[in-house]
N, C-alpha and C. Protein backbone atom coordinates (compact mmCIF):
# COMPACT_ATOMS: atom_id res chain seq x y z
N UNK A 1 203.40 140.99 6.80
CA UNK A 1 202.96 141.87 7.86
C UNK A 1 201.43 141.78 7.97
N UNK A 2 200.98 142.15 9.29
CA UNK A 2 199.69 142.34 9.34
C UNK A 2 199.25 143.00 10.45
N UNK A 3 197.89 143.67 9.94
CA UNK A 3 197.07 144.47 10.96
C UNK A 3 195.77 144.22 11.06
N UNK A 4 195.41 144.14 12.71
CA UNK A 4 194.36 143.99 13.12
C UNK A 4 192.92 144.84 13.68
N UNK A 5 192.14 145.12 13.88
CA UNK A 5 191.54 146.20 14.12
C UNK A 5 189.57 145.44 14.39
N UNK A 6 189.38 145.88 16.03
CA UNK A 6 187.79 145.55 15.95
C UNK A 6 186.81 145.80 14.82
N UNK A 7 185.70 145.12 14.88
CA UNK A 7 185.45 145.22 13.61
C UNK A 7 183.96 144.83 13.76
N UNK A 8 182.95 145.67 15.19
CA UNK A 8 181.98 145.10 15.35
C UNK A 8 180.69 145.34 15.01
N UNK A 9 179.97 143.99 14.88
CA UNK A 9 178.75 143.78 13.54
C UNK A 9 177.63 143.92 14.40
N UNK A 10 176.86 145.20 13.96
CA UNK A 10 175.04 144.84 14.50
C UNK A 10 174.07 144.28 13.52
N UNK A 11 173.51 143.46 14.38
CA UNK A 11 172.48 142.38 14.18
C UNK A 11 171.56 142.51 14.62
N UNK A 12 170.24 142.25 13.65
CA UNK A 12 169.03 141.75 14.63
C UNK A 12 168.76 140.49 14.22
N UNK A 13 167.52 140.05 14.90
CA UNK A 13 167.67 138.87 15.90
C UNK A 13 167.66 137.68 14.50
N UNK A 14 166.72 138.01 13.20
CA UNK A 14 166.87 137.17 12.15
C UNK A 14 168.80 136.62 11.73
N UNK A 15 169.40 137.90 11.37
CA UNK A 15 170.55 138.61 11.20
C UNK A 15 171.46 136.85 11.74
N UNK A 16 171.18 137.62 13.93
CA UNK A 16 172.32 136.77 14.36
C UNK A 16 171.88 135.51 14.05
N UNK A 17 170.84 135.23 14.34
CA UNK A 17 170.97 133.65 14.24
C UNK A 17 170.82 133.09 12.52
N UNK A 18 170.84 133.46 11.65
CA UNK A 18 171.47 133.12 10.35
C UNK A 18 172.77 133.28 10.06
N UNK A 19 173.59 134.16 11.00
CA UNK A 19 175.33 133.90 11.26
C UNK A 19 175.20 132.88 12.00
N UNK A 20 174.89 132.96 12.83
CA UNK A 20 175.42 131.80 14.06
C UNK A 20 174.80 130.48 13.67
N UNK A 21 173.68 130.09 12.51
CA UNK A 21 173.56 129.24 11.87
C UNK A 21 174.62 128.68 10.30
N UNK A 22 174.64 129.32 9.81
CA UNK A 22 175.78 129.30 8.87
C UNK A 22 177.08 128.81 9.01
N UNK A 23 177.50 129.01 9.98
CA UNK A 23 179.06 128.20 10.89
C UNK A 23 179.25 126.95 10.15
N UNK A 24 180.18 126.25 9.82
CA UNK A 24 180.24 125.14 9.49
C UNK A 24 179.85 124.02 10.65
N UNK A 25 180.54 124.79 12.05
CA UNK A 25 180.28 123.51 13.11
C UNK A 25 178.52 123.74 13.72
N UNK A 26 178.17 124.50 13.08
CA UNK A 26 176.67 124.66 13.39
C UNK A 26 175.85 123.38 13.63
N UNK A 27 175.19 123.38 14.32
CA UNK A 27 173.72 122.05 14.41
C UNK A 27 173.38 122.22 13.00
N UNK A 28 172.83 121.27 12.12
CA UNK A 28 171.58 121.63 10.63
C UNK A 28 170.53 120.92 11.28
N UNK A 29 169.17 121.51 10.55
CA UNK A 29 168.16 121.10 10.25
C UNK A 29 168.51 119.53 10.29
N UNK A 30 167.48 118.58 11.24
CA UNK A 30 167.18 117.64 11.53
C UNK A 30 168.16 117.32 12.38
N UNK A 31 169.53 117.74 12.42
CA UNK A 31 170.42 116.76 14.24
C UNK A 31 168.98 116.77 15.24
N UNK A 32 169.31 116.15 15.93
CA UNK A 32 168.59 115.89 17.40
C UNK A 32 168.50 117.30 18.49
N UNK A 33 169.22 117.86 18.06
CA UNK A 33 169.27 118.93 19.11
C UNK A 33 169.25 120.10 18.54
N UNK A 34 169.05 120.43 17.33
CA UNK A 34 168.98 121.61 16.56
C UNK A 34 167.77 122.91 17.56
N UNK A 35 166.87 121.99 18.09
CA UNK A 35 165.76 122.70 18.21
C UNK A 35 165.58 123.46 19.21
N UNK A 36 166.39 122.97 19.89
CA UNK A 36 167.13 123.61 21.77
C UNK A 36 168.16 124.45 21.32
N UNK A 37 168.95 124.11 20.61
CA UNK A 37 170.18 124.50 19.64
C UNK A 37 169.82 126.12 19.30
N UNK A 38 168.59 126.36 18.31
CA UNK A 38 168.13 127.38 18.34
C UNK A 38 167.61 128.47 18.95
N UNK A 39 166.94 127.80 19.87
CA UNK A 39 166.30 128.72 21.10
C UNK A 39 166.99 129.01 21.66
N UNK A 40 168.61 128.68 22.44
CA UNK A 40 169.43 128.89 22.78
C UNK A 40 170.10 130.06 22.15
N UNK A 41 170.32 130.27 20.62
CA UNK A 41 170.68 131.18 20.16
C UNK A 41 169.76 132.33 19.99
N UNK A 42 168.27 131.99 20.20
CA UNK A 42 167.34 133.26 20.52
C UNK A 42 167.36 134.00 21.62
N UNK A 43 167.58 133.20 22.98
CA UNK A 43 167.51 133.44 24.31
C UNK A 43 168.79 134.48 24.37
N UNK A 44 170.03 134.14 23.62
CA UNK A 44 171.39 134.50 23.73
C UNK A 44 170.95 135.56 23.22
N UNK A 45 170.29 135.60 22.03
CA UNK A 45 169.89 137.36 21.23
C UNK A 45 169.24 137.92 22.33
N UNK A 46 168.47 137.59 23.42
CA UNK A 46 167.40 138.20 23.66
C UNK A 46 168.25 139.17 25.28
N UNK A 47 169.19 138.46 25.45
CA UNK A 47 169.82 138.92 27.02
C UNK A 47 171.09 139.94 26.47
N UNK A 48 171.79 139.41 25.08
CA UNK A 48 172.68 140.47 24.26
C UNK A 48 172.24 141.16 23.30
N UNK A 49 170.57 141.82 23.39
CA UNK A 49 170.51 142.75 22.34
C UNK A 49 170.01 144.23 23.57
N UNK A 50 170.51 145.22 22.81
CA UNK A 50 170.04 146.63 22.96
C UNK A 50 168.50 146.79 22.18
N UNK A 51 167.48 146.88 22.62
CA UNK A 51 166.37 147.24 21.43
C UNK A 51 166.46 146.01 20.96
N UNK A 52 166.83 146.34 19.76
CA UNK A 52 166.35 144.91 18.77
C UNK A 52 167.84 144.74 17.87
N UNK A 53 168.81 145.08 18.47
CA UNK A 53 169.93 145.29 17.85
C UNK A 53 171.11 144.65 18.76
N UNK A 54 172.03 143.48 18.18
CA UNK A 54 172.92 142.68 19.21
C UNK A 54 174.16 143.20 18.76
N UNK A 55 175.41 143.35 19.29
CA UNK A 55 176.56 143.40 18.99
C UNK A 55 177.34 142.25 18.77
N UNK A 56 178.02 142.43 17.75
CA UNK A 56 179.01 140.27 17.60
C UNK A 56 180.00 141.14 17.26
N UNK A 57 180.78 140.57 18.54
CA UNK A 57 182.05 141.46 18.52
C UNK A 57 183.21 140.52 17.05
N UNK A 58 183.68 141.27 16.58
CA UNK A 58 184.74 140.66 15.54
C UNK A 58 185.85 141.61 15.19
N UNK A 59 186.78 141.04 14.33
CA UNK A 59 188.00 141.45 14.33
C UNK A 59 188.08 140.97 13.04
N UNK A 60 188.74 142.03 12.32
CA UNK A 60 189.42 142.05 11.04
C UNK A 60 191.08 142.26 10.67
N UNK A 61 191.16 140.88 10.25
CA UNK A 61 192.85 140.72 10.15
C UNK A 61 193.45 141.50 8.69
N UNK A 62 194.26 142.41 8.43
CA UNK A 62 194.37 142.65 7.02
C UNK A 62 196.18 142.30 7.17
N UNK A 63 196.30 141.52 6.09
CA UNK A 63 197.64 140.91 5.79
C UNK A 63 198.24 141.44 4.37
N UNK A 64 199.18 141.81 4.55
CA UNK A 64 200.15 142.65 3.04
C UNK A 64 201.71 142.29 3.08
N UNK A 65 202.00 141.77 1.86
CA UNK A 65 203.20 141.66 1.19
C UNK A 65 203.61 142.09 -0.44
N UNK A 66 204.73 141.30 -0.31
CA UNK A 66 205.06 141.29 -1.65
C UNK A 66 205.67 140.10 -2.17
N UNK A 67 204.98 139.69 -3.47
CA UNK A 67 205.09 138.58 -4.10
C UNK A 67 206.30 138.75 -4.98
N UNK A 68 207.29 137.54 -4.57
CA UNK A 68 208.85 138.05 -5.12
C UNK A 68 208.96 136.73 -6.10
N UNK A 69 209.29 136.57 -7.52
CA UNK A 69 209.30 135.67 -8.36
C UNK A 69 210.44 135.88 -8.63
N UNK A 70 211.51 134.67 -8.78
CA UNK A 70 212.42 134.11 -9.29
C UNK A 70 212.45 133.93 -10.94
């Protein structure tokens, strides 16, 4: 079974873009495009923050059973 429930994270602007860097499919340091890459994720903080504070909407899955051994 499982339950789901919003689960949303405020950020400022260091915050989001060290999540949104961290990603595995993230740009790293030195690709070719990292550098647009970033500003892009500043610009994105800068049009989705309140103040100095962004919302990243998320969702938390919680999953429960029972482990049945033979």
């Amino acid at each position: 079974m499982n339950l789901w429930f919003d689960n949303v994270i405020l950020c400022d602007k260091d915050t989001f873009i060290s999540r949104s860097m961290s990603a595995s499919y993230s740009l790293k340091e030195g690709d070719i495009h990292y550098s647009a890459y970033r500003e892009d994720l500043e610009q994105l903080f800068e049009r989705s923050a309140k103040g100095k504070i962004a919302e990243m909407a998320n969702k938390t899955v919680v999953y429960w059973g029972t482990l049945k051994f033979s």
